[in-house]
C-alpha atoms as a PDB file:
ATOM      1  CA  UNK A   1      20.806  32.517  41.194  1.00  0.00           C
ATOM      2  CA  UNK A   2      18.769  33.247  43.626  1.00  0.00           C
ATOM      3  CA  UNK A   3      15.880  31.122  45.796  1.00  0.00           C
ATOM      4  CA  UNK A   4      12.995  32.277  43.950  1.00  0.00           C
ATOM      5  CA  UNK A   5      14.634  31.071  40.887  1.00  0.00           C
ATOM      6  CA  UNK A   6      15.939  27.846  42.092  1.00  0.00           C
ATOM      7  CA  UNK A   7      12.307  26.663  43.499  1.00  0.00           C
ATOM      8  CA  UNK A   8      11.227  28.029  39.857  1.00  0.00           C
ATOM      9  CA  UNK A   9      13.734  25.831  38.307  1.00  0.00           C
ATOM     10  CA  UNK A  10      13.342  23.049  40.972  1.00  0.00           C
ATOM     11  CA  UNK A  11       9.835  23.263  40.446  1.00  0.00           C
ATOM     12  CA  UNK A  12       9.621  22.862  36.651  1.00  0.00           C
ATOM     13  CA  UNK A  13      11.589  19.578  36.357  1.00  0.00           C
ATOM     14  CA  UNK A  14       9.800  17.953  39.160  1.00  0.00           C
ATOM     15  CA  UNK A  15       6.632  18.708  37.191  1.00  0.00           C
ATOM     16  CA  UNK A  16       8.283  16.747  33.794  1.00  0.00           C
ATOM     17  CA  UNK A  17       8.504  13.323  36.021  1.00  0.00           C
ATOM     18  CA  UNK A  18       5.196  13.672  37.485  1.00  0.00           C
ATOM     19  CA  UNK A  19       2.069  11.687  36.730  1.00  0.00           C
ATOM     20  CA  UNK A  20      -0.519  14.700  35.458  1.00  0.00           C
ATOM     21  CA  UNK A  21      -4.013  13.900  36.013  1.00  0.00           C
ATOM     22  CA  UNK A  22      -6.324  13.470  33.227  1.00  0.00           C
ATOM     23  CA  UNK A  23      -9.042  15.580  33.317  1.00  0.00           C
ATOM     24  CA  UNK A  24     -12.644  16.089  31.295  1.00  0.00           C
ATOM     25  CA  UNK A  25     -10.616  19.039  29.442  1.00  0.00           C
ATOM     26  CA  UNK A  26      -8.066  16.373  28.441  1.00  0.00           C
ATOM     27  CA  UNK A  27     -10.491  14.114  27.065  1.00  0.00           C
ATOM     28  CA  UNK A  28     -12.139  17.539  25.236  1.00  0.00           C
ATOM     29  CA  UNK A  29      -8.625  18.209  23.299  1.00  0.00           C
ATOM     30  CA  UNK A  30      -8.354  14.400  22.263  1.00  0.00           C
ATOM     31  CA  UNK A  31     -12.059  14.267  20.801  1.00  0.00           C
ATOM     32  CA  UNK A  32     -11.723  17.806  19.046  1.00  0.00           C
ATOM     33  CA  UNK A  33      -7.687  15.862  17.431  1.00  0.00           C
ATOM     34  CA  UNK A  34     -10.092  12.866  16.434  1.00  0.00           C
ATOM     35  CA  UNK A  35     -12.554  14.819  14.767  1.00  0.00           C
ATOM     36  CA  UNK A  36      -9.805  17.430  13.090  1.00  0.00           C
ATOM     37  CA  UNK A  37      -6.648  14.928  11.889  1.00  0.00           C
ATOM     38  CA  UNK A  38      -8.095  12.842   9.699  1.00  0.00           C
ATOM     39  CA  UNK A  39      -9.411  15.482   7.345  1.00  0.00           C
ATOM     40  CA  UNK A  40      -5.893  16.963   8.072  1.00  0.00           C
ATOM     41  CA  UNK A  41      -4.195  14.420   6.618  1.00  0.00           C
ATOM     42  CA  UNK A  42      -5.930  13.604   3.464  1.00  0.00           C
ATOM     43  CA  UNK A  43      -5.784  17.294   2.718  1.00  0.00           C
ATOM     44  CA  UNK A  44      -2.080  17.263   2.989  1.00  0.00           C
ATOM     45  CA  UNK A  45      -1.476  14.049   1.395  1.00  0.00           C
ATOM     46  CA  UNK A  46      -4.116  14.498  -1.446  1.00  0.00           C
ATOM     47  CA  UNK A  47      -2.332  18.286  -1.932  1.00  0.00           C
ATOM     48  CA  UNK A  48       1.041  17.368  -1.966  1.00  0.00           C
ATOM     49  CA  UNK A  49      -0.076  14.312  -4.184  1.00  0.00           C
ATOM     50  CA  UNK A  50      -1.747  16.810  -6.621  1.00  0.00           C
ATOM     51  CA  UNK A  51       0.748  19.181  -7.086  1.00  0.00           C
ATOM     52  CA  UNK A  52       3.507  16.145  -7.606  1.00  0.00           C
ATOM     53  CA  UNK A  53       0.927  15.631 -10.229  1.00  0.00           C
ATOM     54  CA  UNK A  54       0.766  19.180 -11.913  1.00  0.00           C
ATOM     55  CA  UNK A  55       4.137  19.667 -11.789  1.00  0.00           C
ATOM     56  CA  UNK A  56       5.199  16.416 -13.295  1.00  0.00           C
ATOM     57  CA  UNK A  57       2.408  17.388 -16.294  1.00  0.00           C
ATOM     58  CA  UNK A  58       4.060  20.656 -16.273  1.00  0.00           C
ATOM     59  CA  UNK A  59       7.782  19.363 -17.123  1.00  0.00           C
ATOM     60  CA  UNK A  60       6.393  16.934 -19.550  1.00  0.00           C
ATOM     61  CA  UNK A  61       4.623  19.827 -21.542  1.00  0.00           C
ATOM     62  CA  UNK A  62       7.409  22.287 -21.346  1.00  0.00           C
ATOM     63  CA  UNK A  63      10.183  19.009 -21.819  1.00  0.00           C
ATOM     64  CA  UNK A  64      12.491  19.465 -19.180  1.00  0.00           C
ATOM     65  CA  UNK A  65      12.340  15.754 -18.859  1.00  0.00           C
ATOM     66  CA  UNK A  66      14.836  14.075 -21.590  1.00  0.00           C
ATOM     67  CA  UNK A  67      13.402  11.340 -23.853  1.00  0.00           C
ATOM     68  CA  UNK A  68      14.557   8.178 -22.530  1.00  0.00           C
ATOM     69  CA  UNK A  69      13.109   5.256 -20.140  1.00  0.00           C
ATOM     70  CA  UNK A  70      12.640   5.997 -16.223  1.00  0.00           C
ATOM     71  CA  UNK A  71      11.586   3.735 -13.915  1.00  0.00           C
ATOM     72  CA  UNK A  72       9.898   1.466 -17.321  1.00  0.00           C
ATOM     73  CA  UNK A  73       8.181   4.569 -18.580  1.00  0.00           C
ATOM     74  CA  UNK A  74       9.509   5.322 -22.151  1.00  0.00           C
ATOM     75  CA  UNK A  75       9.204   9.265 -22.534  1.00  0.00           C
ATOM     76  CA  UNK A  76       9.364  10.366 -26.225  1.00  0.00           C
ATOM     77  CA  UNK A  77       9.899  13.461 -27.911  1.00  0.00           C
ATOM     78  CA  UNK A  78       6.747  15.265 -28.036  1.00  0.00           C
ATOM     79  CA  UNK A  79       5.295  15.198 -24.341  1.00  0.00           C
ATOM     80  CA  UNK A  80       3.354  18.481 -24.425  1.00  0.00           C
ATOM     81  CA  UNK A  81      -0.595  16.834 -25.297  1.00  0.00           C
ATOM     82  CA  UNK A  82       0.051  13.985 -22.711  1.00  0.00           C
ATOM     83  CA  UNK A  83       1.586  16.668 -20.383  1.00  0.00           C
ATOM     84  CA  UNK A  84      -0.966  19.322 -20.630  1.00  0.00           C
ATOM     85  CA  UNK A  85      -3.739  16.189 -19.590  1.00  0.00           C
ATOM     86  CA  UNK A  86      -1.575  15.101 -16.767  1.00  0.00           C
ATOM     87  CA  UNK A  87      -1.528  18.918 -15.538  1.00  0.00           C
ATOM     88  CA  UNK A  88      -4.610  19.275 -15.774  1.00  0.00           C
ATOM     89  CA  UNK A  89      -5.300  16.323 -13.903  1.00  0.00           C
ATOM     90  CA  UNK A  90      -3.095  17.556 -11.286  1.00  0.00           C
ATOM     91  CA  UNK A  91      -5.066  21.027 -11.582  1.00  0.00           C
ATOM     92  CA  UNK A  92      -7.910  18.762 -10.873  1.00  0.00           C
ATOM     93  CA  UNK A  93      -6.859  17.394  -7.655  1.00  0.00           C
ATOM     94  CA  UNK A  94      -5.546  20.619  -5.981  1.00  0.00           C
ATOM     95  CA  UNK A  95      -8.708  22.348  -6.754  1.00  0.00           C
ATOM     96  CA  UNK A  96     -10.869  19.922  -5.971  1.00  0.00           C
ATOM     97  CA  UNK A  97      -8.503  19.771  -2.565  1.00  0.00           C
ATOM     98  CA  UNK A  98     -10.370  22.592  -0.104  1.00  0.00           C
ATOM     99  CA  UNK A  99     -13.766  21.467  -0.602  1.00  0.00           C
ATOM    100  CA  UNK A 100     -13.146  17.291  -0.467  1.00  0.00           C
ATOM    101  CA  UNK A 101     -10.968  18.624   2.884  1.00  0.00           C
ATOM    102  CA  UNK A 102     -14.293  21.108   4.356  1.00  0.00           C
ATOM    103  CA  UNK A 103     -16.901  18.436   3.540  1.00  0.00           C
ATOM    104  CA  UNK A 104     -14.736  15.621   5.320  1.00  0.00           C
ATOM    105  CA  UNK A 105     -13.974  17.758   8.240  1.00  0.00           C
ATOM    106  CA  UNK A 106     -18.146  18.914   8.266  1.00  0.00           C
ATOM    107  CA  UNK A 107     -19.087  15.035   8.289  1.00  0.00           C
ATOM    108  CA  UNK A 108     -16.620  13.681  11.382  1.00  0.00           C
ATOM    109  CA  UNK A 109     -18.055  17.433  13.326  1.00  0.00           C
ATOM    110  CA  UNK A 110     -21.567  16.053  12.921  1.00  0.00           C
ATOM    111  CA  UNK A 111     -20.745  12.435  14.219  1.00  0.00           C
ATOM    112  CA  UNK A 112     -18.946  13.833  17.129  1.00  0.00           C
ATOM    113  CA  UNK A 113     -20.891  17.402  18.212  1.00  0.00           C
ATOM    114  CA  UNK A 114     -23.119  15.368  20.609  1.00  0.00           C
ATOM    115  CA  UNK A 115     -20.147  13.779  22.823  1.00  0.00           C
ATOM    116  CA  UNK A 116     -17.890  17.615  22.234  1.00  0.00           C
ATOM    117  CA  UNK A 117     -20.991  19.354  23.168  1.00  0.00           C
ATOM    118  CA  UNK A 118     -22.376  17.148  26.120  1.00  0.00           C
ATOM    119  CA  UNK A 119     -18.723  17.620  27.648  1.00  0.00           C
ATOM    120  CA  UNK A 120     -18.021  21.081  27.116  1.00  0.00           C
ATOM    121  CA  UNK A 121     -21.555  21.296  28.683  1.00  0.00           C
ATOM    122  CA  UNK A 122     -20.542  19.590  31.830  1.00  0.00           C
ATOM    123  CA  UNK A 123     -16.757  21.196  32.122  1.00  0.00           C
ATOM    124  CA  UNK A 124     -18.355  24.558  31.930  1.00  0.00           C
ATOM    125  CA  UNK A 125     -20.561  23.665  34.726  1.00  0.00           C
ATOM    126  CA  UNK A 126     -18.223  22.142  36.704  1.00  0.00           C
END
């Protein structure tokens, strides 16, 4: 190895125990997280709720699920009508999914455009 590559390698685990310095750009990545993970979240937990949803309508229409009790839910013999509303209840949800997700993510831009756009202002001016 040679001394180029050592002060390279030196250099880049000195930096991990270092104290960075937090700077207006910092503070301009945290404000654009606030504004973006909420509506991030309920669009992945709503999505993954509402296909849970279809898919458990789904094996109740098509009875993969045996009749019998689970978890205090008796499931009979003929699932299809109350499977084919639970689907489409799931159907509901996932479509329903996108635009819930854009006009969350369109409300928390407006509340926070001033502050993002005052400090992007004065980073780009220095």
């Amino acid at each position: 190895m040679n001394k180029n590559d050592q002060e390279f390698l030196v250099q880049k685990i000195r930096t991990q125990y270092t104290e960075k310095e937090h700077t207006q750009l910092d503070e301009l990545k945290a404000l654009d997280k606030k504004v973006k993970k909420p509506a991030n979240i309920f669009a992945y937990t709503f999505g993954t709720i509402g296909s849970l949803v279809l898919g458990t309508g789904m094996s109740f229409a098509m009875n993969v699920i045996e009749p019998g009790t689970y978890f205090g839910i008796t499931i009979s013999e003929n699932m299809m009508i109350p499977g084919i509303i639970i689907g489409l209840i799931g159907i509901l949800m996932v479509s329903i999914n996108y635009p819930v997700y854009k006009k969350l993510l369109g409300s928390r831009r407006n509340k926070y455009a001033n502050d993002i756009i005052a400090l992007s202002d004065k980073i780009m001016k220095g």
